[in-house]
C-alpha atoms as a PDB file:
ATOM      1  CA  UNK A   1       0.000   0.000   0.000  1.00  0.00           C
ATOM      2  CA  UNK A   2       2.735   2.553   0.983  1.00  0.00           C
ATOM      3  CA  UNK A   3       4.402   1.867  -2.707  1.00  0.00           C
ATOM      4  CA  UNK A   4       1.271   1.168  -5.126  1.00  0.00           C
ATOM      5  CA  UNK A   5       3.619   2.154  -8.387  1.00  0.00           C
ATOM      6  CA  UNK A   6       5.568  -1.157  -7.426  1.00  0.00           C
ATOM      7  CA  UNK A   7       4.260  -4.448  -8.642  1.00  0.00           C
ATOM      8  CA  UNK A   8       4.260  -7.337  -6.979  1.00  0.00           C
ATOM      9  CA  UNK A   9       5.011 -10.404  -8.821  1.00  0.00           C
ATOM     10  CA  UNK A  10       5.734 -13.225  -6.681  1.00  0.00           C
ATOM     11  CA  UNK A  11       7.589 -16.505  -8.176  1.00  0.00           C
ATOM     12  CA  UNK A  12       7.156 -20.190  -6.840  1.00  0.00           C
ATOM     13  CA  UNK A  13      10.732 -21.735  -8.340  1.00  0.00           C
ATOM     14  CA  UNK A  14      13.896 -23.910  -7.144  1.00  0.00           C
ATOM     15  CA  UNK A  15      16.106 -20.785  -7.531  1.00  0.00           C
ATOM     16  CA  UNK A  16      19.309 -23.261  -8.048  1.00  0.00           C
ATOM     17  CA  UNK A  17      17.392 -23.816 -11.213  1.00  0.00           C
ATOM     18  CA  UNK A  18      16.883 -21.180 -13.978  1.00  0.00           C
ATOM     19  CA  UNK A  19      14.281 -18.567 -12.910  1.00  0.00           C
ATOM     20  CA  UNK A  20      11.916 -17.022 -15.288  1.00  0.00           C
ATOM     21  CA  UNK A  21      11.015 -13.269 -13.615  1.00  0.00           C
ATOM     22  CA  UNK A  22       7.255 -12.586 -14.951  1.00  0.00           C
ATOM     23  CA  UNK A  23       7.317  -9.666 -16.888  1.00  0.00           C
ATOM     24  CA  UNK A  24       5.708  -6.108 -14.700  1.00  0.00           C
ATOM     25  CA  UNK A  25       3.199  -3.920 -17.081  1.00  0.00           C
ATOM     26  CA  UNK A  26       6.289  -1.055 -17.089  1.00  0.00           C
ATOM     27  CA  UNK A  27       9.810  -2.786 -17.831  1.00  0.00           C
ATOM     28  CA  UNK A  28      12.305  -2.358 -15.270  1.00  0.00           C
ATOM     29  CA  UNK A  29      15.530  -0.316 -15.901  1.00  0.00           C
ATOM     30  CA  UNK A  30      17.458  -2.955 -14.734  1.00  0.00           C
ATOM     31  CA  UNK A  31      17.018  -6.282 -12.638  1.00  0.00           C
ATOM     32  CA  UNK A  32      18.759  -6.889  -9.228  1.00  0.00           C
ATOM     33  CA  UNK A  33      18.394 -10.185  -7.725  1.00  0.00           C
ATOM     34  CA  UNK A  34      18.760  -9.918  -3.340  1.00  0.00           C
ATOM     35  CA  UNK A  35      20.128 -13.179  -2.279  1.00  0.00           C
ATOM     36  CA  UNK A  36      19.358 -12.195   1.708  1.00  0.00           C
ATOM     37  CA  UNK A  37      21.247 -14.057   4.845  1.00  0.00           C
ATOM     38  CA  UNK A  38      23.972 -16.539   3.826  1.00  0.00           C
ATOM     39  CA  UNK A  39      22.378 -19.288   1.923  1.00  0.00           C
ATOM     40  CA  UNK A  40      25.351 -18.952  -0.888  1.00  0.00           C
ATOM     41  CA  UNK A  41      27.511 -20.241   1.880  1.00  0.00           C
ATOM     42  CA  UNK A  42      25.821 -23.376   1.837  1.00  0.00           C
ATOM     43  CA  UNK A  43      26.627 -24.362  -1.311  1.00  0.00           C
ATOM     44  CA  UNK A  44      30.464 -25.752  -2.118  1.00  0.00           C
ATOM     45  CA  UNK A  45      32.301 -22.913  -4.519  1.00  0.00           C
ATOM     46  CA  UNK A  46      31.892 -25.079  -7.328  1.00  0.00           C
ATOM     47  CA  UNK A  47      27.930 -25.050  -7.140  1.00  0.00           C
ATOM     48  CA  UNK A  48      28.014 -21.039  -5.920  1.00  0.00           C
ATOM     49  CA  UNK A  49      29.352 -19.774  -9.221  1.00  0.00           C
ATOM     50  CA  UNK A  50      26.979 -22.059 -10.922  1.00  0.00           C
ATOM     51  CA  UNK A  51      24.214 -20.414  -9.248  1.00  0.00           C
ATOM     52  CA  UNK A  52      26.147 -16.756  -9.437  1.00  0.00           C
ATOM     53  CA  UNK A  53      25.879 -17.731 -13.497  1.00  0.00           C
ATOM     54  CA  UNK A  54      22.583 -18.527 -13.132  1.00  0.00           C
ATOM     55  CA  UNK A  55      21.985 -15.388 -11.317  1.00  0.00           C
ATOM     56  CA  UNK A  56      24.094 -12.974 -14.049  1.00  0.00           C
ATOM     57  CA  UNK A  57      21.614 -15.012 -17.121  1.00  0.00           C
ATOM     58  CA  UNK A  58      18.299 -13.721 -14.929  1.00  0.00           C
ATOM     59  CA  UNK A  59      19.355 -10.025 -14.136  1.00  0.00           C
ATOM     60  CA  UNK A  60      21.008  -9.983 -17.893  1.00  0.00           C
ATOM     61  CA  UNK A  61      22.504  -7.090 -18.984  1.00  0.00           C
ATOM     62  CA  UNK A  62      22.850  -3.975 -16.700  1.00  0.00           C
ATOM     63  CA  UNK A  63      20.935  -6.214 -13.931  1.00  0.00           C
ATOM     64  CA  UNK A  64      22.776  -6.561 -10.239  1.00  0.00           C
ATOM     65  CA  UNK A  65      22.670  -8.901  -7.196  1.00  0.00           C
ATOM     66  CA  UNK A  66      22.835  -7.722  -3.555  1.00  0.00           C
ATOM     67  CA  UNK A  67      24.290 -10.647  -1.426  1.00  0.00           C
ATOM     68  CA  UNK A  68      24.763 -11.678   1.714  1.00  0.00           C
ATOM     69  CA  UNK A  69      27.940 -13.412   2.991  1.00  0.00           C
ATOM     70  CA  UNK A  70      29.241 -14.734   6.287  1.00  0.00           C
ATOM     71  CA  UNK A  71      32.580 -13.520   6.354  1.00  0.00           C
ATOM     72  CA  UNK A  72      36.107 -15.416   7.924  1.00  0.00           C
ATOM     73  CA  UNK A  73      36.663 -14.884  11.446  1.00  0.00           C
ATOM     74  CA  UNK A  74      38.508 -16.460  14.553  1.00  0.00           C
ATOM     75  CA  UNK A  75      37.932 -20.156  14.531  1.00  0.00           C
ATOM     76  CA  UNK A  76      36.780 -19.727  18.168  1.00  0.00           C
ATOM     77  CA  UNK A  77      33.912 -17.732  17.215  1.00  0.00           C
ATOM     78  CA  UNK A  78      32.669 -20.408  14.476  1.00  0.00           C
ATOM     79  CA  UNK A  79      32.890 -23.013  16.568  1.00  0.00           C
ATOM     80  CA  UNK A  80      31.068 -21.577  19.399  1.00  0.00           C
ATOM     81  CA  UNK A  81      28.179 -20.339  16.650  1.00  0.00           C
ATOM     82  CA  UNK A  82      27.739 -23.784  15.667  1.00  0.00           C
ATOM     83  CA  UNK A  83      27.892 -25.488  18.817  1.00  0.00           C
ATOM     84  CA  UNK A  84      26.102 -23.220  21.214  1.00  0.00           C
ATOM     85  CA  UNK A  85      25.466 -24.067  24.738  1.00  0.00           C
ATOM     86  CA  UNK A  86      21.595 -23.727  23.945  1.00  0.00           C
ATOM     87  CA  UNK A  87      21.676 -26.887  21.750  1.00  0.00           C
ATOM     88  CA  UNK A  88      19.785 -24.780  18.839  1.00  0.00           C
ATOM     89  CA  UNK A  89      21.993 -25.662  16.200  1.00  0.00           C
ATOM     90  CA  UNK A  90      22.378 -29.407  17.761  1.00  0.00           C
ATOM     91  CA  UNK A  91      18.904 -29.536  17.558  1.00  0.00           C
ATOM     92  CA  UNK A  92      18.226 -28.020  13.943  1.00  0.00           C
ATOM     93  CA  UNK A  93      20.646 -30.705  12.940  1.00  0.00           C
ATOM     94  CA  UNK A  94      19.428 -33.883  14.553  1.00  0.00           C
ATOM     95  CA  UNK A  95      15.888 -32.764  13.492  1.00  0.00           C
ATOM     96  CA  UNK A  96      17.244 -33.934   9.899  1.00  0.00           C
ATOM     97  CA  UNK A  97      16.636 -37.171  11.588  1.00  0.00           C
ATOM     98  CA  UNK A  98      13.350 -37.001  12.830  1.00  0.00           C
ATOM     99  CA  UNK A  99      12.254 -35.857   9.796  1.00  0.00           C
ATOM    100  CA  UNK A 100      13.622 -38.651   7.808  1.00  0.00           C
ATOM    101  CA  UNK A 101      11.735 -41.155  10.689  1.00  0.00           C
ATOM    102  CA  UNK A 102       8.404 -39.277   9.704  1.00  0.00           C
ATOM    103  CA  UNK A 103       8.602 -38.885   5.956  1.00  0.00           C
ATOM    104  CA  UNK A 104      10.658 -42.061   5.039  1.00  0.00           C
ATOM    105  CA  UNK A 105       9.340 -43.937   7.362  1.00  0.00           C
ATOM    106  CA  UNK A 106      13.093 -44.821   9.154  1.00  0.00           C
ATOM    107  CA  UNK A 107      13.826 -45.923  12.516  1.00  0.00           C
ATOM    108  CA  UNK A 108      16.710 -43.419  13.351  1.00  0.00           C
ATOM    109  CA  UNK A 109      17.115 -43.146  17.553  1.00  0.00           C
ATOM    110  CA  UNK A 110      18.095 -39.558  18.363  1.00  0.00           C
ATOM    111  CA  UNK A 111      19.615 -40.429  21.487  1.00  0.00           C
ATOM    112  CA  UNK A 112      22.120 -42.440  19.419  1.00  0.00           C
ATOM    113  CA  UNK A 113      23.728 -39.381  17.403  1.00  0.00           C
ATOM    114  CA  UNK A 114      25.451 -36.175  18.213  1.00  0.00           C
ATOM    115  CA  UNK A 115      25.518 -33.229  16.256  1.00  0.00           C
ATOM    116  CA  UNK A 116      29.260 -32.564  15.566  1.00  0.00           C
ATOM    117  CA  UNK A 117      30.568 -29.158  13.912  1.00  0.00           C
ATOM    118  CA  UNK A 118      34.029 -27.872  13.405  1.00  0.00           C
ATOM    119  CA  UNK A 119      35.950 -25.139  10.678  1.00  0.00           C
ATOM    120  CA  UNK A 120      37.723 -27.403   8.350  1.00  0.00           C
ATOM    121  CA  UNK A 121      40.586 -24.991   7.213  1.00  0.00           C
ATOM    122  CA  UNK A 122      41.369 -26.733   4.101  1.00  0.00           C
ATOM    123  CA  UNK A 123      37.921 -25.669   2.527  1.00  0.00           C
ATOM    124  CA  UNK A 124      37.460 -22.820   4.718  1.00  0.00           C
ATOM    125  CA  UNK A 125      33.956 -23.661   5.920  1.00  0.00           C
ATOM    126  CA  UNK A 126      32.476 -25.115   9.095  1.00  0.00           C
ATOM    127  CA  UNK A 127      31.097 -28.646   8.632  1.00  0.00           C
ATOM    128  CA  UNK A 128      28.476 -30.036  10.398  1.00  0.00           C
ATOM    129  CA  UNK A 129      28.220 -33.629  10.771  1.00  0.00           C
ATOM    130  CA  UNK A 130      25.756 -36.464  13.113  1.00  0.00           C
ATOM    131  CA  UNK A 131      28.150 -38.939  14.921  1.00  0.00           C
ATOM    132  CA  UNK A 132      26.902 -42.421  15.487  1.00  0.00           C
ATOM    133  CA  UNK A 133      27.549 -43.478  19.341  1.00  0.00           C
ATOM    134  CA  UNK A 134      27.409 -46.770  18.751  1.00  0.00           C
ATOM    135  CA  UNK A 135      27.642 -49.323  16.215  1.00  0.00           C
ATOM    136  CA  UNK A 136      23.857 -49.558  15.361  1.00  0.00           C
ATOM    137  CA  UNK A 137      21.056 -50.511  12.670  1.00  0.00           C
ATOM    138  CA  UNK A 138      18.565 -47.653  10.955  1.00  0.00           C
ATOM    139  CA  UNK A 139      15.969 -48.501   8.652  1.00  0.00           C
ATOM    140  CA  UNK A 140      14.868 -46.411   6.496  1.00  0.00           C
ATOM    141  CA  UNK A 141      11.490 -47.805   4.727  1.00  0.00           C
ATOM    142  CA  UNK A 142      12.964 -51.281   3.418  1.00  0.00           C
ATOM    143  CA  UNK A 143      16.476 -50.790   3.992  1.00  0.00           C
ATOM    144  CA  UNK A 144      18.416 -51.718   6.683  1.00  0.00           C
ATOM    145  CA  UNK A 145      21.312 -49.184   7.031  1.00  0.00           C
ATOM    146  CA  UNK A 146      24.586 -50.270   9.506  1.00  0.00           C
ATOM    147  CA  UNK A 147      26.486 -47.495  11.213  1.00  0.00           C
ATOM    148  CA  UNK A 148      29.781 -47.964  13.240  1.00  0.00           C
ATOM    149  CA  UNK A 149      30.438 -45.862  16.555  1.00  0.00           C
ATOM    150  CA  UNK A 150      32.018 -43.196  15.287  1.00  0.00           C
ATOM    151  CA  UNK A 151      30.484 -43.134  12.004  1.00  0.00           C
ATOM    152  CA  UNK A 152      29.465 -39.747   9.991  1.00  0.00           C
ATOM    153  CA  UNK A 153      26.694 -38.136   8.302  1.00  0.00           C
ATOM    154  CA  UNK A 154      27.858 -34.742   6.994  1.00  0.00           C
ATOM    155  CA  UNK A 155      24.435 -33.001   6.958  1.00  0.00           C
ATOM    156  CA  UNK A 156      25.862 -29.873   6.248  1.00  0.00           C
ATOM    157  CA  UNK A 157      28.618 -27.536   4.779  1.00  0.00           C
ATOM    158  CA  UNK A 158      28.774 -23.338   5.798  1.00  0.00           C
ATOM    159  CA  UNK A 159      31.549 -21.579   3.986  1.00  0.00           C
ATOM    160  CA  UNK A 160      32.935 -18.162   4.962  1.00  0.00           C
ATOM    161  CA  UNK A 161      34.772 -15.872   2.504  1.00  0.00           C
ATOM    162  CA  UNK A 162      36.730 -12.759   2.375  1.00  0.00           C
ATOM    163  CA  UNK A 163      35.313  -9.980   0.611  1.00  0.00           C
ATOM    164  CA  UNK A 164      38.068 -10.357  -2.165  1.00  0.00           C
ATOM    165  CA  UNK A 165      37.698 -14.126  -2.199  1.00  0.00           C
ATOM    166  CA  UNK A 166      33.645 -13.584  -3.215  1.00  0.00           C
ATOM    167  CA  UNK A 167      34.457 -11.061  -5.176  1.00  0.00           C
ATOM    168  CA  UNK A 168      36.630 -13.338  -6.995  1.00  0.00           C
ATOM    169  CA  UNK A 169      34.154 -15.838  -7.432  1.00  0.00           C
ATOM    170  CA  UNK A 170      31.300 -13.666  -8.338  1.00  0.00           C
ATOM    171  CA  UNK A 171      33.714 -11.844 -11.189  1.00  0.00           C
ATOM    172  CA  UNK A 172      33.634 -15.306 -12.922  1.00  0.00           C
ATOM    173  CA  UNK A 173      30.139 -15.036 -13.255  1.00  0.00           C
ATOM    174  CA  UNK A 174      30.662 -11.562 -14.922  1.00  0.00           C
ATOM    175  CA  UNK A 175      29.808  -9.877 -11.674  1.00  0.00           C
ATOM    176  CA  UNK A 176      31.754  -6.786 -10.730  1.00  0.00           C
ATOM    177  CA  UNK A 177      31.729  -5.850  -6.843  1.00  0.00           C
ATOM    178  CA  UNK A 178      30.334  -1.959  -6.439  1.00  0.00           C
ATOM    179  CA  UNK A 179      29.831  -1.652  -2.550  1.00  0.00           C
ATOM    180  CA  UNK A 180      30.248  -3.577   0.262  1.00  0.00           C
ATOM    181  CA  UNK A 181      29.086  -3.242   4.214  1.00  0.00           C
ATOM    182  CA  UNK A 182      29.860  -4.718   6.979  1.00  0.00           C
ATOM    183  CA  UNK A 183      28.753  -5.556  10.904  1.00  0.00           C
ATOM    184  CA  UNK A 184      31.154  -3.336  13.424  1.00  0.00           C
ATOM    185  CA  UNK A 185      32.910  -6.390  13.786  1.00  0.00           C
ATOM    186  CA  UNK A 186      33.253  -7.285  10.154  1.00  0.00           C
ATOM    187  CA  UNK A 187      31.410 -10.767  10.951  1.00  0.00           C
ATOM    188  CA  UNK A 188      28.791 -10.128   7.997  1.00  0.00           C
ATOM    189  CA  UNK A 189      28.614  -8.542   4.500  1.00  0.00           C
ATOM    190  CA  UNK A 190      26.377  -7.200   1.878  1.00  0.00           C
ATOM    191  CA  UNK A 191      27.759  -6.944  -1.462  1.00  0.00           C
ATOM    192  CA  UNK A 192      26.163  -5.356  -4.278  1.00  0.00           C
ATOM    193  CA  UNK A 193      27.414  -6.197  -7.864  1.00  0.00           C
ATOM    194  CA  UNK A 194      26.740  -5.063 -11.118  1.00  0.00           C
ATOM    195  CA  UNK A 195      27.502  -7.527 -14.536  1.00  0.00           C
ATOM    196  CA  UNK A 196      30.127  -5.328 -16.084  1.00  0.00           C
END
């Protein structure tokens, strides 16, 4: 209501597939995608620039992407993030589990796993994995899936970049970096590109 001249188009789409933007009754000067939080840091750097490409094809010409990216820090402070005293992150992982009980109808016991996350500094990213306890049995529908104690699922993968190292990746994509901001404590960016 407060912006009436803005239309509102809204897109149901797997956005690490191609996206086709419906078309607004006024053509836009330009398209800029907004990528919020740090999803991209999800994704291995392989699969990032594929999506950056993917990205540069939708805003064509002219178009932009604002990004957001968890930046490098003191190993300390990752490994406190993703192992917090609370148990959030401990719990978002193991419910990976229950979900896979409900919807594939497996037999995983939570009590028998523990969420496990450290910075690998060969990839630069913080891993997340579920340890097995014990040596144990799951079945998941039909199958009968053995685990040793000490056995991993990696569940997930969170990397954190430099502002030149994104940069670096994005410019592959055709991506030039125009501003940047970051946290007081340089934790966080926002990057805005432009395709040059």
């Amino acid at each position: 209501a407060l912006y009436p001249h803005v239309d509102i188009l809204p897109v149901c789409a797997d956005f690490t597939k191609r996206v086709v933007l419906p078309q607004p009754e006024q053509a836009p000067r330009r398209t800029i995608v907004y990528f919020p939080g740090s999803t991209i840091g999800n994704f291995v750097p392989e699969n990032a620039a594929r999506l950056l490409r993917q990205i540069a094809d939708t805003c064509g010409a002219g178009g932009g992407l604002l990004v957001g990216v968890d930046l490098q820090k003191d190993v300390r402070v990752l490994e406190a993030a993703y192992n917090d005293a609370k148990g959030v992150t401990a719990d978002f992982n193991l419910n990976l589990l229950r979900r896979i009980n409900r919807e594939l109808d497996a037999s995983f016991d939570l009590e028998q796993f523990e969420h496990l996350a450290y910075y690998d500094h060969a990839e630069g990213r913080v891993e997340i994995h579920l340890e097995s306890k014990t040596d144990q049995t799951v079945n998941i529908g039909d199958e009968a899936v053995d685990f040793t104690a000490g056995e991993r699922i990696h569940t997930e993968n969170s990397h954190k970049y430099t502002i030149e190292g994104f940069a670096k990746l994005a410019a592959a994509a055709g991506f030039r970096l125009k501003e940047n901001w970051c946290d007081a404590r340089d934790m966080f960016a926002v990057l805005l590109f432009e395709l040059g």
